[in-house]
ModelCIF file with pLDDT and N, C-alpha, C, O atoms, coordinates in Angstrom:
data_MODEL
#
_entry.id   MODEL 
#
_entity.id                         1 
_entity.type                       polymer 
_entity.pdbx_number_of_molecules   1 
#
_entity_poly.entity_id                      1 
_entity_poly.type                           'polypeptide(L)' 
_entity_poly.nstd_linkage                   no 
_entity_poly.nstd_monomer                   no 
_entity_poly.pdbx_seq_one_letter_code       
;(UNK)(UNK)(UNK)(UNK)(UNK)(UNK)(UNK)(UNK)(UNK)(UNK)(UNK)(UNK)(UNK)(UNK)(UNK)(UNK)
(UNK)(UNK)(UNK)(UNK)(UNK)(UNK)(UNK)(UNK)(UNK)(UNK)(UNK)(UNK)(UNK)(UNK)(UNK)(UNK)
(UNK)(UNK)(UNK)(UNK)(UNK)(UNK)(UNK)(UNK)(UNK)(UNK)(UNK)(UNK)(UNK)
;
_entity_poly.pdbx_seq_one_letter_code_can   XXXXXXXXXXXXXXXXXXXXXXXXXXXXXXXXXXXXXXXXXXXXX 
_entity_poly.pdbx_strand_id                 A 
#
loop_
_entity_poly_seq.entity_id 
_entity_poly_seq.num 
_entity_poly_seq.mon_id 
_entity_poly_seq.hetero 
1 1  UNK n 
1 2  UNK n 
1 3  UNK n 
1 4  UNK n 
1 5  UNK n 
1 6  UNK n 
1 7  UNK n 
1 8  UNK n 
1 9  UNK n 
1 10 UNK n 
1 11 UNK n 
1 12 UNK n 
1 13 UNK n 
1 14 UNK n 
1 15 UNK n 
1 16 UNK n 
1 17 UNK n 
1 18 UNK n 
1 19 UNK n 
1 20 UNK n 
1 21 UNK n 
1 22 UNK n 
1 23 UNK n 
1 24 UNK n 
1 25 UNK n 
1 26 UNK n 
1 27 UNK n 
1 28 UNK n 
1 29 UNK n 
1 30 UNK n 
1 31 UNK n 
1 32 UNK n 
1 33 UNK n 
1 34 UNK n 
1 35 UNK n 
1 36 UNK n 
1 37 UNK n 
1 38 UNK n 
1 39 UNK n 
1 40 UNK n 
1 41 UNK n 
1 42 UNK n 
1 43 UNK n 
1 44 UNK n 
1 45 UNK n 
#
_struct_asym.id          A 
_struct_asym.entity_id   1 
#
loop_
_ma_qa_metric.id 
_ma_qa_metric.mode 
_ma_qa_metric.name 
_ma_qa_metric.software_group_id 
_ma_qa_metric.type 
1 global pLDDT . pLDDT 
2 local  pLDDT . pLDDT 
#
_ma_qa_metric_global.metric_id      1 
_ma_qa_metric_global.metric_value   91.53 
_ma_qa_metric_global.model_id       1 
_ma_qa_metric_global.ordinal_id     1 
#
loop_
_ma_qa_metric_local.label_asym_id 
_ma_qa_metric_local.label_comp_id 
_ma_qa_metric_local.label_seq_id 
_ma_qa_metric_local.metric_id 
_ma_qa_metric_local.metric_value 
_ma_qa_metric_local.model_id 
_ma_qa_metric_local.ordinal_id 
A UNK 1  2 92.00 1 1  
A UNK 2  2 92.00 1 2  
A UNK 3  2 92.00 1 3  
A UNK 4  2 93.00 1 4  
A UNK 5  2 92.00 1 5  
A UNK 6  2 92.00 1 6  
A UNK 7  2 92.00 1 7  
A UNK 8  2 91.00 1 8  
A UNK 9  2 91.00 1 9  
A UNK 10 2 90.00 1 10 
A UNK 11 2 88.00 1 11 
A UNK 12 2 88.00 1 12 
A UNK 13 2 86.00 1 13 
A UNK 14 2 84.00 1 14 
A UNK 15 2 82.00 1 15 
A UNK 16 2 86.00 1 16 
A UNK 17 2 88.00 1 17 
A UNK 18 2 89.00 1 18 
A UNK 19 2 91.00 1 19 
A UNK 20 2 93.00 1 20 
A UNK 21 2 91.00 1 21 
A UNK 22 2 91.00 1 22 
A UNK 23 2 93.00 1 23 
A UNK 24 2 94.00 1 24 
A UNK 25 2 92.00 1 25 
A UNK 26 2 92.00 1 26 
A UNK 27 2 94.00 1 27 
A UNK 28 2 93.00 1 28 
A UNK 29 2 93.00 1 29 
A UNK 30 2 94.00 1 30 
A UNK 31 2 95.00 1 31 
A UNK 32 2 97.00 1 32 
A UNK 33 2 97.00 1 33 
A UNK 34 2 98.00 1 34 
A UNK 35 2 97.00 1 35 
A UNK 36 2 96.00 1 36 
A UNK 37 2 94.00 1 37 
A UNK 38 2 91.00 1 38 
A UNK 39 2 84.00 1 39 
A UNK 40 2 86.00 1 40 
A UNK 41 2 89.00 1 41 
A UNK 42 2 92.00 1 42 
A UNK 43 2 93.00 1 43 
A UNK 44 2 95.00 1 44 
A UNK 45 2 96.00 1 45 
#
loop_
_atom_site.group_PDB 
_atom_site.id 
_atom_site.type_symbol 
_atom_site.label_atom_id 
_atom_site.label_alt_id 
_atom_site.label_comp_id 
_atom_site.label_asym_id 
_atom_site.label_entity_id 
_atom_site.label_seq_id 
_atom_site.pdbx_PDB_ins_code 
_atom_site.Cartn_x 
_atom_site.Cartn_y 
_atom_site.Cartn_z 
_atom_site.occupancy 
_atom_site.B_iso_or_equiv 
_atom_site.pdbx_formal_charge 
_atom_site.auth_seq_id 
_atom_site.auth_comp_id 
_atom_site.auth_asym_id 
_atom_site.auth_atom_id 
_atom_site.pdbx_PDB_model_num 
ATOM 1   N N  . UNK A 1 1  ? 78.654 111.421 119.635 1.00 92.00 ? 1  UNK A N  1 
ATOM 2   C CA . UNK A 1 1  ? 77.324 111.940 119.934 1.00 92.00 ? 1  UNK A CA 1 
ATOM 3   C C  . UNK A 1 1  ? 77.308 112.906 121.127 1.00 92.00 ? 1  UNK A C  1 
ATOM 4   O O  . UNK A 1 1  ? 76.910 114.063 120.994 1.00 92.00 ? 1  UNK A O  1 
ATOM 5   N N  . UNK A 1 2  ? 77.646 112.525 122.028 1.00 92.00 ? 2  UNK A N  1 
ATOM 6   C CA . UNK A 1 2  ? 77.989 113.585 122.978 1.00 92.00 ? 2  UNK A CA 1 
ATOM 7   C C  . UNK A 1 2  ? 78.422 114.562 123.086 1.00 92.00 ? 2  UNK A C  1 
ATOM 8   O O  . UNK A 1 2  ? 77.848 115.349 123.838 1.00 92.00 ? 2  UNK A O  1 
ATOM 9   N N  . UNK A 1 3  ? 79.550 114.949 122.441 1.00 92.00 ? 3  UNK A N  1 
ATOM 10  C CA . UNK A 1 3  ? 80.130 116.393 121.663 1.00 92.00 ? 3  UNK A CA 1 
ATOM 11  C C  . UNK A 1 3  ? 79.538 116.838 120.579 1.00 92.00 ? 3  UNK A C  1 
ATOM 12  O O  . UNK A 1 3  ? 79.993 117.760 119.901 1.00 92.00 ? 3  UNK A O  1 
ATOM 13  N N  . UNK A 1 4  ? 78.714 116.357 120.385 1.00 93.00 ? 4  UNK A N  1 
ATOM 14  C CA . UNK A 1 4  ? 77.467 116.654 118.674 1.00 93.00 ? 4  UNK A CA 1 
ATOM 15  C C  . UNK A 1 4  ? 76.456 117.418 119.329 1.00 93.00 ? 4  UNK A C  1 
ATOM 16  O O  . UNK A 1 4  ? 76.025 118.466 118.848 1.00 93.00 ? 4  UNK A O  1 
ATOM 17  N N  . UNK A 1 5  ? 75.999 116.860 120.576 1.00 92.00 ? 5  UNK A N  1 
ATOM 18  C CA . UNK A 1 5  ? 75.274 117.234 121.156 1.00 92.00 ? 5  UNK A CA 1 
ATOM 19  C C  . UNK A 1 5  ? 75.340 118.186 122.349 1.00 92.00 ? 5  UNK A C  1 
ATOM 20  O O  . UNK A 1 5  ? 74.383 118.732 122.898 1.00 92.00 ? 5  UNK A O  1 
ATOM 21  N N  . UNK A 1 6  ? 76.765 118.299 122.686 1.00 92.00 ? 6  UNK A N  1 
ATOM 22  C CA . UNK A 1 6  ? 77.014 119.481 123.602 1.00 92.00 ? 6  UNK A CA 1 
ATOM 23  C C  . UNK A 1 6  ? 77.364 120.692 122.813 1.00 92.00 ? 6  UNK A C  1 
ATOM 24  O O  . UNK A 1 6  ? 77.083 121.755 123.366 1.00 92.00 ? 6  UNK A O  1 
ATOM 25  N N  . UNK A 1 7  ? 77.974 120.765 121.519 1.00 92.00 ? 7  UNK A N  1 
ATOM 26  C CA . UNK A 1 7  ? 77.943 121.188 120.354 1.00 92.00 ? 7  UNK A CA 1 
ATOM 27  C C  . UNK A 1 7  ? 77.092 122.462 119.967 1.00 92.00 ? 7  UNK A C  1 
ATOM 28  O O  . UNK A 1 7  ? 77.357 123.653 119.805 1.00 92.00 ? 7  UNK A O  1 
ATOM 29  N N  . UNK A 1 8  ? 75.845 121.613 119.885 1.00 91.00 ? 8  UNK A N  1 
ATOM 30  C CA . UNK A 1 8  ? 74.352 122.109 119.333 1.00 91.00 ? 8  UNK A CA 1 
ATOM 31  C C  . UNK A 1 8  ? 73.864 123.176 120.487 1.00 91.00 ? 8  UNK A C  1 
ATOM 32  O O  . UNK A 1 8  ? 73.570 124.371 120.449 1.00 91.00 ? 8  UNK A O  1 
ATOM 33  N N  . UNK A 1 9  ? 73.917 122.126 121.599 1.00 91.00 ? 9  UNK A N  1 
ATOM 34  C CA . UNK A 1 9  ? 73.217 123.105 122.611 1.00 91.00 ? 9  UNK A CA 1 
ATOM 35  C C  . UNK A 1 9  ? 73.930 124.830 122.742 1.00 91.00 ? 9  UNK A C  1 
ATOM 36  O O  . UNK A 1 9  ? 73.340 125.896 122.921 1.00 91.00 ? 9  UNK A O  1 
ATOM 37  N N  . UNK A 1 10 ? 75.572 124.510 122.551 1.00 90.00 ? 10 UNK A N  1 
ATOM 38  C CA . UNK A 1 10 ? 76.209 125.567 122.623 1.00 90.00 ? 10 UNK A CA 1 
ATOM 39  C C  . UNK A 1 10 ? 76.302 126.675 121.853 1.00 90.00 ? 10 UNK A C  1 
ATOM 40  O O  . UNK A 1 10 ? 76.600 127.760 122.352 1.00 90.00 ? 10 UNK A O  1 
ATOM 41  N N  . UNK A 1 11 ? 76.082 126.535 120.691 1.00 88.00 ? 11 UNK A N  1 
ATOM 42  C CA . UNK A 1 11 ? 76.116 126.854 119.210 1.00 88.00 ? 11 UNK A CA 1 
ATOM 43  C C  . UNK A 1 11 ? 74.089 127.379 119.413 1.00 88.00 ? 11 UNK A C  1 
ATOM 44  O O  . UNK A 1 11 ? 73.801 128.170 118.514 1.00 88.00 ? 11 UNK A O  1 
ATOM 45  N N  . UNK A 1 12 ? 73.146 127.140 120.133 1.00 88.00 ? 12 UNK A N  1 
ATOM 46  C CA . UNK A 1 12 ? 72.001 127.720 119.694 1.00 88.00 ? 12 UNK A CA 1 
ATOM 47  C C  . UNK A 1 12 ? 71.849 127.926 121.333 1.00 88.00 ? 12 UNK A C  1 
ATOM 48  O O  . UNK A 1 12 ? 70.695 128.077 121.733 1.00 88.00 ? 12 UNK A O  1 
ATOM 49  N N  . UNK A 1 13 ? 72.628 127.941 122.053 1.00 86.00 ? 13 UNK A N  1 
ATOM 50  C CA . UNK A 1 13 ? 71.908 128.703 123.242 1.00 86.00 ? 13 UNK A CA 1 
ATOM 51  C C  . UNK A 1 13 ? 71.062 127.860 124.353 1.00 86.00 ? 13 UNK A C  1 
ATOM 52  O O  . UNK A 1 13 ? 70.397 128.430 125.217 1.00 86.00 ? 13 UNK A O  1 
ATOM 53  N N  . UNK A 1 14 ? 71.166 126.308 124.229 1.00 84.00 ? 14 UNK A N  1 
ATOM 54  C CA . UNK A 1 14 ? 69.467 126.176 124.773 1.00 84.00 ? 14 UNK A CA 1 
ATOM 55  C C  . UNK A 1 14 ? 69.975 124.161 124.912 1.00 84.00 ? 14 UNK A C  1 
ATOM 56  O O  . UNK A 1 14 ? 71.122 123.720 124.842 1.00 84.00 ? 14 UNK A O  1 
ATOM 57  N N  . UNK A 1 15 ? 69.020 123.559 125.061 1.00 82.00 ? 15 UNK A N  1 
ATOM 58  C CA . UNK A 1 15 ? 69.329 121.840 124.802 1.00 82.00 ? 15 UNK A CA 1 
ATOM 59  C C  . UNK A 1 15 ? 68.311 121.413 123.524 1.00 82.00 ? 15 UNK A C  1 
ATOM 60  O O  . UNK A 1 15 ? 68.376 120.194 123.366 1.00 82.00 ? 15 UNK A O  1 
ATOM 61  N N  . UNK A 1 16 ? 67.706 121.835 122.894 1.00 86.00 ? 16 UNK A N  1 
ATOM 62  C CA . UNK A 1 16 ? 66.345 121.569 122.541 1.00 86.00 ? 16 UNK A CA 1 
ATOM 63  C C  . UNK A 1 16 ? 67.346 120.984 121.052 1.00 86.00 ? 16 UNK A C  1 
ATOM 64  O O  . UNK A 1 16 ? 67.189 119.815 120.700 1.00 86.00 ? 16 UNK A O  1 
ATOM 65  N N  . UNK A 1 17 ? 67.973 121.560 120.558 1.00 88.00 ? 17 UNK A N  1 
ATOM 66  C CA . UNK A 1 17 ? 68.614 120.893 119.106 1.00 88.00 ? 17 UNK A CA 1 
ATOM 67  C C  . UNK A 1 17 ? 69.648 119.220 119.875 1.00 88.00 ? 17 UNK A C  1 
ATOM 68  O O  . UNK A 1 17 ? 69.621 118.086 119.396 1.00 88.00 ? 17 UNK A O  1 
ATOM 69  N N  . UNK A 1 18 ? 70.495 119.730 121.242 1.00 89.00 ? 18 UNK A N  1 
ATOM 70  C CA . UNK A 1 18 ? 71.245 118.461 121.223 1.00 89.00 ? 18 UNK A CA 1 
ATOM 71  C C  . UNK A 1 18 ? 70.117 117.398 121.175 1.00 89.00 ? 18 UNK A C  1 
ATOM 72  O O  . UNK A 1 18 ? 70.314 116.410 120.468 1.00 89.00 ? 18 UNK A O  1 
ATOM 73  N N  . UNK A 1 19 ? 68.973 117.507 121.849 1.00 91.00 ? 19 UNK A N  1 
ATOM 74  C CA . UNK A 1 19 ? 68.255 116.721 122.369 1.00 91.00 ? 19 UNK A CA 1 
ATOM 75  C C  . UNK A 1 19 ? 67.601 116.004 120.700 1.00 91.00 ? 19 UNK A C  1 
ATOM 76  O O  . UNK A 1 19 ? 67.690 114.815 120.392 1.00 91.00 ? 19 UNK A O  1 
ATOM 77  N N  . UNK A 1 20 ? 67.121 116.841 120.044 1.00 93.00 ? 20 UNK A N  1 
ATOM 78  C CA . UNK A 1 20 ? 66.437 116.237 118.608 1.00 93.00 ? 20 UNK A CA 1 
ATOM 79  C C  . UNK A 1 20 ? 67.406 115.235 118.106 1.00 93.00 ? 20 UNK A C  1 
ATOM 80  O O  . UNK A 1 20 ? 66.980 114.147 117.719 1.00 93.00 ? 20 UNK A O  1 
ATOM 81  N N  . UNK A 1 21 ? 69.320 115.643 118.065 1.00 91.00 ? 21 UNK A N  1 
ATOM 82  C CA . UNK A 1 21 ? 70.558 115.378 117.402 1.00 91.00 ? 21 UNK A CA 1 
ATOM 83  C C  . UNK A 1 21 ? 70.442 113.507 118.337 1.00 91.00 ? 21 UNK A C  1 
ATOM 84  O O  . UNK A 1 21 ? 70.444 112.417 117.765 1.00 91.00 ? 21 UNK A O  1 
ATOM 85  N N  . UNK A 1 22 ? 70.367 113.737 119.638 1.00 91.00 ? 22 UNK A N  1 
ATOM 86  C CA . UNK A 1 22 ? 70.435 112.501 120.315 1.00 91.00 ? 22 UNK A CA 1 
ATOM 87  C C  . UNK A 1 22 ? 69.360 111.179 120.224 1.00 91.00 ? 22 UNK A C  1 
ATOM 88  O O  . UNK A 1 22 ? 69.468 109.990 120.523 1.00 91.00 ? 22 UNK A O  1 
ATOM 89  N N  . UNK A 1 23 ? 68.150 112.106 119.592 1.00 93.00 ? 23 UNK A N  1 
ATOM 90  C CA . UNK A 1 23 ? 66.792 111.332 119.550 1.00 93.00 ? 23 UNK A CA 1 
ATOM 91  C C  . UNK A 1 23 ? 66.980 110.620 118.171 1.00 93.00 ? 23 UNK A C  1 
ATOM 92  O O  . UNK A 1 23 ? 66.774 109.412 118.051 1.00 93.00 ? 23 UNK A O  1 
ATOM 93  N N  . UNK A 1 24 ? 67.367 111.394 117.166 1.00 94.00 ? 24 UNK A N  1 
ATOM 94  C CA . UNK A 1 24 ? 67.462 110.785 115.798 1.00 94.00 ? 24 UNK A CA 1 
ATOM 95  C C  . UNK A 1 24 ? 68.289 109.897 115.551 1.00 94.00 ? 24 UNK A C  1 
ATOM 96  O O  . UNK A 1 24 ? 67.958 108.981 114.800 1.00 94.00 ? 24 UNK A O  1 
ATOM 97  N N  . UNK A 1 25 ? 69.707 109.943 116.176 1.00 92.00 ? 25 UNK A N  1 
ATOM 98  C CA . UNK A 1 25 ? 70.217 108.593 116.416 1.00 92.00 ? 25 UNK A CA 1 
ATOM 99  C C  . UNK A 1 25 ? 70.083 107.781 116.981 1.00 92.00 ? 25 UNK A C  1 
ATOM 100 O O  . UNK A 1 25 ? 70.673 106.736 116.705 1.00 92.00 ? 25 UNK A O  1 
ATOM 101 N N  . UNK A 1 26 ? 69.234 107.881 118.048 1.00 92.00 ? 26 UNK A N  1 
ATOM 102 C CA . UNK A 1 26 ? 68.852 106.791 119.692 1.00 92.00 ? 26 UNK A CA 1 
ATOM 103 C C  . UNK A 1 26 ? 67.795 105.551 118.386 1.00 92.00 ? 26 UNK A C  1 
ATOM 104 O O  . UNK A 1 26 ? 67.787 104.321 118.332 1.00 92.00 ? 26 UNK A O  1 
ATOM 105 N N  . UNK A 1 27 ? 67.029 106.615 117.511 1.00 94.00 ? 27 UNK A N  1 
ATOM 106 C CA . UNK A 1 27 ? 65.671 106.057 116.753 1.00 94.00 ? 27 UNK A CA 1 
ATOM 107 C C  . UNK A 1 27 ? 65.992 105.651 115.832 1.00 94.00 ? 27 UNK A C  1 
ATOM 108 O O  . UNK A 1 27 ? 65.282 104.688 115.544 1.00 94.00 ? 27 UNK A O  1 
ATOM 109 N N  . UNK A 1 28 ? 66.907 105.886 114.946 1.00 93.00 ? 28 UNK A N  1 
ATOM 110 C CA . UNK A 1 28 ? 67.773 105.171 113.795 1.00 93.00 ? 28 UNK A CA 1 
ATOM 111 C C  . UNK A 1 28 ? 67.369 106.158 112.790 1.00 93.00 ? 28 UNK A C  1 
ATOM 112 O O  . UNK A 1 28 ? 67.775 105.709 111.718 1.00 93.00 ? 28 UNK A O  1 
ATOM 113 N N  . UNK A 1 29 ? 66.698 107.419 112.568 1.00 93.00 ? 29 UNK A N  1 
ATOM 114 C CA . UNK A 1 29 ? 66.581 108.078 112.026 1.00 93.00 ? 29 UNK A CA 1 
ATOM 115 C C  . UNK A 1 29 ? 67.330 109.389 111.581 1.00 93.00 ? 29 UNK A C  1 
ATOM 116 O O  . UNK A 1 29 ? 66.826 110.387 111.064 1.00 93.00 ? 29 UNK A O  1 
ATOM 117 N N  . UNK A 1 30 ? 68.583 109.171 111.885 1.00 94.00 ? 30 UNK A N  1 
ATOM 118 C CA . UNK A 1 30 ? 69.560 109.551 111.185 1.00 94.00 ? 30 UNK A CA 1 
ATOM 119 C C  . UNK A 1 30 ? 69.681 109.413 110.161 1.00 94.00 ? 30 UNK A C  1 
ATOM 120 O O  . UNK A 1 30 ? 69.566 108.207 109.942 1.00 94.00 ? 30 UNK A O  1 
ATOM 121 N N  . UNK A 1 31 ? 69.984 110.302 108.679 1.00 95.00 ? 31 UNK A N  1 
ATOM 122 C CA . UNK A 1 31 ? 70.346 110.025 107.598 1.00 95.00 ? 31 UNK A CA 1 
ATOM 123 C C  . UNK A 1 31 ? 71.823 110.134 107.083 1.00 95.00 ? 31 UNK A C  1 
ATOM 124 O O  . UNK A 1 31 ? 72.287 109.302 106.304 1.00 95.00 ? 31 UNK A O  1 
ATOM 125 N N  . UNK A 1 32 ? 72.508 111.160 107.538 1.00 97.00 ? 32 UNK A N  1 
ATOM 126 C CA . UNK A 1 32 ? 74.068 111.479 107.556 1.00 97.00 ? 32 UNK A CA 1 
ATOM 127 C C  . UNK A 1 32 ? 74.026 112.758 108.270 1.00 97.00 ? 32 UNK A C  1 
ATOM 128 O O  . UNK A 1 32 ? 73.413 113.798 108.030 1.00 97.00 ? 32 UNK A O  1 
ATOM 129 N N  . UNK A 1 33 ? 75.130 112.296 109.554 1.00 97.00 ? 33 UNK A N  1 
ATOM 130 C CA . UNK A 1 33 ? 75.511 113.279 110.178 1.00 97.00 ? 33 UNK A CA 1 
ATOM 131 C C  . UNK A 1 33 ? 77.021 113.596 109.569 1.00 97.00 ? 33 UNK A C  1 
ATOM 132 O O  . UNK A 1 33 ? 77.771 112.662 109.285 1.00 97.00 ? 33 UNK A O  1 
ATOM 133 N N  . UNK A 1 34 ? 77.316 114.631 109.435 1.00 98.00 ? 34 UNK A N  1 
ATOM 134 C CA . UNK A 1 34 ? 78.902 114.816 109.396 1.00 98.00 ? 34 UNK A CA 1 
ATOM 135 C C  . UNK A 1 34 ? 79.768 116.295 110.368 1.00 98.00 ? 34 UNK A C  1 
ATOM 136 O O  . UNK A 1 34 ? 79.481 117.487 110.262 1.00 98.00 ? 34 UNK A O  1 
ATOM 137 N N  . UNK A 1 35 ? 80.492 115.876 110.966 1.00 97.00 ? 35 UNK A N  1 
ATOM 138 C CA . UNK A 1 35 ? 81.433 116.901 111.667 1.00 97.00 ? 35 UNK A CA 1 
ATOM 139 C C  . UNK A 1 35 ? 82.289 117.686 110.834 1.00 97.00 ? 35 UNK A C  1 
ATOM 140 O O  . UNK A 1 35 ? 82.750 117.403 109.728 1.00 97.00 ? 35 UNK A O  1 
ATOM 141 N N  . UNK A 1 36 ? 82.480 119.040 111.748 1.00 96.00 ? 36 UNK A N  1 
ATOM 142 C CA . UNK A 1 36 ? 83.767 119.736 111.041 1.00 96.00 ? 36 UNK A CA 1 
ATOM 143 C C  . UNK A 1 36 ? 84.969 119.359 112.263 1.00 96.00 ? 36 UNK A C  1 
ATOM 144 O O  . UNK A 1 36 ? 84.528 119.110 113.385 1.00 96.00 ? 36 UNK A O  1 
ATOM 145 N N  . UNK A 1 37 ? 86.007 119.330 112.116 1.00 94.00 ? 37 UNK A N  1 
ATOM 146 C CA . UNK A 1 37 ? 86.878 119.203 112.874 1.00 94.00 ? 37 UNK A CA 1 
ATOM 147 C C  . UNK A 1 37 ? 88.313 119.971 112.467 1.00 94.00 ? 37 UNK A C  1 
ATOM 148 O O  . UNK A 1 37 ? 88.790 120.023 111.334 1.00 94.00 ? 37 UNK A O  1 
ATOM 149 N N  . UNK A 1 38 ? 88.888 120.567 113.718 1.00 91.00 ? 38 UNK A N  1 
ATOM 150 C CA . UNK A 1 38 ? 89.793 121.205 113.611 1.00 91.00 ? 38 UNK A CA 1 
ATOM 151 C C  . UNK A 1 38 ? 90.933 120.750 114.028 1.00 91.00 ? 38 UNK A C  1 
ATOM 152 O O  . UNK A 1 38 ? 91.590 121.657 114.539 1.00 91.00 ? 38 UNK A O  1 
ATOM 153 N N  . UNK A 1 39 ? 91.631 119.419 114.040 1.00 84.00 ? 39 UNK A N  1 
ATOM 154 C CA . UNK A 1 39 ? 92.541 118.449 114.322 1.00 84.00 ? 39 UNK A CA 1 
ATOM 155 C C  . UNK A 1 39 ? 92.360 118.664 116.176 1.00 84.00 ? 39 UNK A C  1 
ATOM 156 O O  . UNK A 1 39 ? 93.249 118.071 116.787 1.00 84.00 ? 39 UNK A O  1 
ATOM 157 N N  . UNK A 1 40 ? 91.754 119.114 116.712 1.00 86.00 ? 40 UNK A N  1 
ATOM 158 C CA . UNK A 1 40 ? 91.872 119.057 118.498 1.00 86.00 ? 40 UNK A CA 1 
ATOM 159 C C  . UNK A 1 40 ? 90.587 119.111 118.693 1.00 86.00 ? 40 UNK A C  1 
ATOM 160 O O  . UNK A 1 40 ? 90.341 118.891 119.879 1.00 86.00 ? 40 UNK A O  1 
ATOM 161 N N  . UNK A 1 41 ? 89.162 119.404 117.739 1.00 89.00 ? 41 UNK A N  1 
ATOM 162 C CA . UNK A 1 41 ? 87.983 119.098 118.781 1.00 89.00 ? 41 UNK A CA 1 
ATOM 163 C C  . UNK A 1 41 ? 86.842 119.347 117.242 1.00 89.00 ? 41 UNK A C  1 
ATOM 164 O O  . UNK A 1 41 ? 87.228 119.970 116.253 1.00 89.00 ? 41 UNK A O  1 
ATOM 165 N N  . UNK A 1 42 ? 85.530 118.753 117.351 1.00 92.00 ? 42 UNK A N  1 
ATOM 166 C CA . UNK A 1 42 ? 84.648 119.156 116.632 1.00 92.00 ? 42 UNK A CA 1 
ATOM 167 C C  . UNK A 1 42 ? 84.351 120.627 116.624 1.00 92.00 ? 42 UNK A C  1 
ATOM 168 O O  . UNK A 1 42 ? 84.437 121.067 117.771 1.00 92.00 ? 42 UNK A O  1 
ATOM 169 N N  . UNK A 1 43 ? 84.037 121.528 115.760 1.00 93.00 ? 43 UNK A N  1 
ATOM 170 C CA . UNK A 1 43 ? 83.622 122.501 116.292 1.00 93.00 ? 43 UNK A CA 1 
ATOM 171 C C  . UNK A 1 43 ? 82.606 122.986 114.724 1.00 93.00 ? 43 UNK A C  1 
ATOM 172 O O  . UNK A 1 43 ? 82.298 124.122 114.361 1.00 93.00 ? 43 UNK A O  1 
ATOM 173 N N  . UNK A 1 44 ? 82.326 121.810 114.142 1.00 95.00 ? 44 UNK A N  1 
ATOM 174 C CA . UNK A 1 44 ? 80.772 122.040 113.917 1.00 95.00 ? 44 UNK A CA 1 
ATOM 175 C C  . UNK A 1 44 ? 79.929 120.381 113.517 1.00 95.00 ? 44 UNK A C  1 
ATOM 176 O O  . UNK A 1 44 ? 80.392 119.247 113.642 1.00 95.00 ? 44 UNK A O  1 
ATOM 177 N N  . UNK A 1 45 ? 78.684 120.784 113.058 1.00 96.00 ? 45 UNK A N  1 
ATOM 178 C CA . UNK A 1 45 ? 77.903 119.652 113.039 1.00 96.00 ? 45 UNK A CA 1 
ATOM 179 C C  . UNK A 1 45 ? 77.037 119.976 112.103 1.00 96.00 ? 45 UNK A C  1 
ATOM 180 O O  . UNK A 1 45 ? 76.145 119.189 111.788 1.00 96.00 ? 45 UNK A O  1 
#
Protein backbone atom coordinates (compact mmCIF):
# COMPACT_ATOMS: atom_id res chain seq x y z
CA UNK A 1 0.00 0.00 0.00
CA UNK A 2 2.53 2.39 0.52
CA UNK A 3 4.30 2.10 -2.80
CA UNK A 4 0.63 1.96 -4.43
CA UNK A 5 0.27 4.98 -2.98
CA UNK A 6 3.52 6.78 -3.47
CA UNK A 7 3.02 5.36 -6.94
CA UNK A 8 -0.22 7.29 -7.71
CA UNK A 9 0.80 10.44 -6.26
CA UNK A 10 3.86 10.24 -8.62
CA UNK A 11 2.33 9.04 -11.71
CA UNK A 12 -0.57 12.11 -11.42
CA UNK A 13 1.44 14.83 -9.96
CA UNK A 14 -0.38 15.59 -6.67
CA UNK A 15 -1.55 13.13 -3.30
CA UNK A 16 -5.24 13.29 -4.02
CA UNK A 17 -5.33 9.61 -5.99
CA UNK A 18 -2.69 7.97 -3.23
CA UNK A 19 -4.97 9.27 -0.71
CA UNK A 20 -8.53 7.77 -2.37
CA UNK A 21 -6.00 4.28 -3.12
CA UNK A 22 -5.30 4.36 0.91
CA UNK A 23 -8.96 5.24 1.92
CA UNK A 24 -10.50 2.34 -0.09
CA UNK A 25 -8.47 -0.12 1.53
CA UNK A 26 -8.33 1.50 5.17
CA UNK A 27 -12.64 1.10 4.42
CA UNK A 28 -12.68 -2.33 2.93
CA UNK A 29 -13.85 -0.99 -0.21
CA UNK A 30 -11.49 -2.27 -2.34
CA UNK A 31 -12.59 -4.53 -5.05
CA UNK A 32 -9.21 -5.75 -6.79
CA UNK A 33 -6.22 -3.95 -6.78
CA UNK A 34 -3.47 -5.37 -8.99
CA UNK A 35 0.29 -4.21 -9.59
CA UNK A 36 2.58 -4.19 -12.54
CA UNK A 37 5.94 -5.15 -11.49
CA UNK A 38 9.21 -5.14 -13.04
CA UNK A 39 11.14 -7.87 -10.92
CA UNK A 40 12.91 -4.68 -8.70
CA UNK A 41 9.89 -2.35 -7.93
CA UNK A 42 6.06 -1.73 -8.77
CA UNK A 43 5.88 0.61 -11.38
CA UNK A 44 2.20 0.52 -12.04
CA UNK A 45 -1.20 0.18 -10.29
Amino acid sequence: IDEIAKLNDAAFGQSGEGKIVRKLKRDGDSLLSLIAHDDSRIVGH
